[in-house]
Every structure is written in structure tokens, then in C-alpha cells.
Protein backbone atom coordinates (compact mmCIF):
# COMPACT_ATOMS: atom_id res chain seq x y z
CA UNK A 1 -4.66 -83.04 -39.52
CA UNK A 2 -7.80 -83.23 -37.12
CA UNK A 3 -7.26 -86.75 -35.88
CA UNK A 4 -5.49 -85.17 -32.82
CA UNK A 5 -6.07 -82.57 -30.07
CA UNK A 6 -4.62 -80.47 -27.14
CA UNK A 7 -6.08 -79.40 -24.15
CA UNK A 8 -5.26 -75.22 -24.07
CA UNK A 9 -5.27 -73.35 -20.48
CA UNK A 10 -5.55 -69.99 -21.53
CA UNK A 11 -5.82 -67.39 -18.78
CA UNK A 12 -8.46 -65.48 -20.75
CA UNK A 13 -12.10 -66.07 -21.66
CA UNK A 14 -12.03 -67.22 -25.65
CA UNK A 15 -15.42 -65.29 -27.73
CA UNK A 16 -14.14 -66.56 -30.93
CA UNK A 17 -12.12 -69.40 -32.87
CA UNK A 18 -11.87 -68.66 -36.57
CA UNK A 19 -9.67 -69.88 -39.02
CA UNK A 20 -9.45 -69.29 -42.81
CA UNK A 21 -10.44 -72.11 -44.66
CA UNK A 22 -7.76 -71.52 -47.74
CA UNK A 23 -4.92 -71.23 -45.12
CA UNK A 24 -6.02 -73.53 -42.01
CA UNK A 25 -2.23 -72.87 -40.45
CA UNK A 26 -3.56 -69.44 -39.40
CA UNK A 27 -5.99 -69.12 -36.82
CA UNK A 28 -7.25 -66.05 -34.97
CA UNK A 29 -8.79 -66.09 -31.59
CA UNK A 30 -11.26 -62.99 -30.21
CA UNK A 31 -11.10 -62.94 -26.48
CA UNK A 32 -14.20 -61.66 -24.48
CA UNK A 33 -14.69 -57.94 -25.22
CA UNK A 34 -16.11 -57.60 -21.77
CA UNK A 35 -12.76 -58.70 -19.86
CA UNK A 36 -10.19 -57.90 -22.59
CA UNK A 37 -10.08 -57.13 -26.32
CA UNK A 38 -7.65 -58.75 -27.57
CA UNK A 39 -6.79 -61.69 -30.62
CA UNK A 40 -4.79 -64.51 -30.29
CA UNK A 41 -3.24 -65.38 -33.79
CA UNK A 42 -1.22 -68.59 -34.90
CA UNK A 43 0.66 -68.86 -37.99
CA UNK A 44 1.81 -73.08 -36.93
CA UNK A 45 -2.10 -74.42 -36.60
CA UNK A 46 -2.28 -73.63 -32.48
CA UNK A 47 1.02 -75.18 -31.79
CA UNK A 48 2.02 -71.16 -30.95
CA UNK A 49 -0.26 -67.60 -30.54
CA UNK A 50 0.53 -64.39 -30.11
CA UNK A 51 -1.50 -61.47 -28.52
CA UNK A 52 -2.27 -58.36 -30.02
CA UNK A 53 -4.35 -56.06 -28.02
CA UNK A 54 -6.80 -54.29 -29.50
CA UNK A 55 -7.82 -50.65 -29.39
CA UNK A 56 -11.78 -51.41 -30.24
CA UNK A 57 -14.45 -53.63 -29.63
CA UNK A 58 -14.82 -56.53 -32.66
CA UNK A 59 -18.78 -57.01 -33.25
CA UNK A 60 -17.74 -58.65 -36.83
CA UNK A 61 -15.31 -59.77 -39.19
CA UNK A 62 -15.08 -60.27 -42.88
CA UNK A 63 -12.09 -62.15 -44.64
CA UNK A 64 -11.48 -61.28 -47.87
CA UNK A 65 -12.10 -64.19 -50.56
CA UNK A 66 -9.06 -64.23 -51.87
CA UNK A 67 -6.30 -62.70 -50.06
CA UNK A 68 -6.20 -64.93 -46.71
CA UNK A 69 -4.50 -61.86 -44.72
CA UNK A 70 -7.23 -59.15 -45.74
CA UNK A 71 -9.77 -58.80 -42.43
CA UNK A 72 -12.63 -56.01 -42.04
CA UNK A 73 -13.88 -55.79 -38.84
CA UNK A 74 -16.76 -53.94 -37.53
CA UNK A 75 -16.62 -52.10 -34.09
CA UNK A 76 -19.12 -51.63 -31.42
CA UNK A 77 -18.91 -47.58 -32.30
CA UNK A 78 -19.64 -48.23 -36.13
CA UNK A 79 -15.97 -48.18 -37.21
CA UNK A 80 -14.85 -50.30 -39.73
CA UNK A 81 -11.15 -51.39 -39.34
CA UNK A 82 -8.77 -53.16 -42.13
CA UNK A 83 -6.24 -55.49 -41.65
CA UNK A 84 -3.71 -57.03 -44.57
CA UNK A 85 -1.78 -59.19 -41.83
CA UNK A 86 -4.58 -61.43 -40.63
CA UNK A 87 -5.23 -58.95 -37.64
CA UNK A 88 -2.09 -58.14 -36.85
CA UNK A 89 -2.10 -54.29 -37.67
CA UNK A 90 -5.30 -52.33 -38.27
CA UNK A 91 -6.51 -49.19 -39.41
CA UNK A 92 -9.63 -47.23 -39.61
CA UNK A 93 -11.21 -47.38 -43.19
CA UNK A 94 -14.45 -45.64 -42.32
CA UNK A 95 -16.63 -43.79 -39.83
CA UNK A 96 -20.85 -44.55 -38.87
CA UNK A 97 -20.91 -47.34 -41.18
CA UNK A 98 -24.27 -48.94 -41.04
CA UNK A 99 -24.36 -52.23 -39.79
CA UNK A 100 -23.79 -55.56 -41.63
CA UNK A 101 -23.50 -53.32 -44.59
CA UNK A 102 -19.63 -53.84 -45.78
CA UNK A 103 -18.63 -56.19 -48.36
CA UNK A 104 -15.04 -56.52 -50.46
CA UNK A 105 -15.21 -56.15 -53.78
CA UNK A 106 -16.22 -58.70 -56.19
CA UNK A 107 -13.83 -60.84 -58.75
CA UNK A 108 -15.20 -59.82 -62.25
CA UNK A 109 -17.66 -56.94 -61.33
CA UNK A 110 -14.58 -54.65 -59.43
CA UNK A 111 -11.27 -54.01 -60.92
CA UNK A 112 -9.09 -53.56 -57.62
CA UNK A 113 -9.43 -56.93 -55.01
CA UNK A 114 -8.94 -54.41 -51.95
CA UNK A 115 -11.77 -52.12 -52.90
CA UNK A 116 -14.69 -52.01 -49.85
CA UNK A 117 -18.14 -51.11 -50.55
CA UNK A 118 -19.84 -49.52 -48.20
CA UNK A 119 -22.47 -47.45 -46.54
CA UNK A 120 -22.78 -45.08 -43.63
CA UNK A 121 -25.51 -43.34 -41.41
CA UNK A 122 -25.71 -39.86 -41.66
CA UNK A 123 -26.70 -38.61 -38.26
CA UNK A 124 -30.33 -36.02 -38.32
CA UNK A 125 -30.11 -32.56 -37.01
């Protein structure tokens, strides 16, 4: 593993290349937000991806420490979005969360591995 590579010709502009460290078969590619939000996800270490369009704008992620699927992403409009298939499939966990100020819960201090601790703006006037 790593003593090889292939050229890739994608027809989009690549943001991002992430890959979990605990499960380096899986990697995601962000594409640029500006052109197309989209990911670009391989299960077989880049031999394959498939797309998955996107609905928002990623500004962050956060993978889980433990469960190698669990994502939280962070949208341009203060949305934080969950995923338990590695991006797959999301869904909106929370409204005018403040930035960079998400985290999953903590082995030992939390009882449930999917809790999310959070907090949120709460707009004057």
C-alpha cells in the first residue's frame, strides 16, 4: 500500500481528499463548493468512487473516533449535518450552530458514542 500511484482525470475541481485513518479503504473526496457540491466516496482505496450530490455547502467535517462511518459536517448556513454511512446519506442535526463548536461525545465521560455536543447562536432582537 503507498508504493504505487494513478494518475485520476476527474472532470471536476477536487477541494478535499480525506480518508479515515482506522479504515484507509474508504476515502471521501469534497469537490469545489463554488462549481459543484458534491463528494466522491470509495469503499476499494480509489480503485472506484461514487458521487453523491450534496444539498449544502461543507465548510467542515468531523469523523467520529470510533465509528469510521459517523461524519458531522458543518454548512456554510450554520447547519450541522450527520452522516452514519461515511457521507452517503445526511440529515440535519441542528440549526445556527456556532462555529467550530461541535464535538462527539467522549469514551468514558458520555454514555451513548452518537451523542453531539453542541452550541448555537441565538439571534438579538
Amino acid at each position: 500500500m503507498g508504493l504505487t500511484h494513478v494518475a485520476l482525470y476527474l472532470p471536476f475541481v477536487i477541494d478535499e481528499l480525506l480518508f479515515v485513518v482506522t479504515a484507509i479503504t474508504q476515502i471521501m473526496l469534497l469537490t469545489d463548493p463554488e462549481v459543484e457540491s458534491s463528494l466522491l466516496i470509495s469503499s476499494d482505496e480509489g480503485a472506484t468512487y461514487q458521487k453523491y450530490r450534496l444539498n449544502f455547502y461543507i465548510l467542515s467535517l468531523l469523523f467520529h473516533p470510533e465509528q469510521e462511518d459517523w461524519i458531522l459536517a458543518y454548512s456554510h448556513d450554520q447547519k450541522l449535518y450527520s452522516s452514519v454511512e461515511f457521507g452517503r446519506r445526511w440529515q440535519v442535526v441542528h440549526e445556527r450552530v456556532a462555529p467550530n463548536r461541535f464535538y462527539w461525545s467522549k469514551m468514558g465521560l458520555d454514555q451513548e458514542p452518537g451523542l453531539i455536543h453542541l452550541e448555537t447562536s441565538i439571534s438579538e432582537g
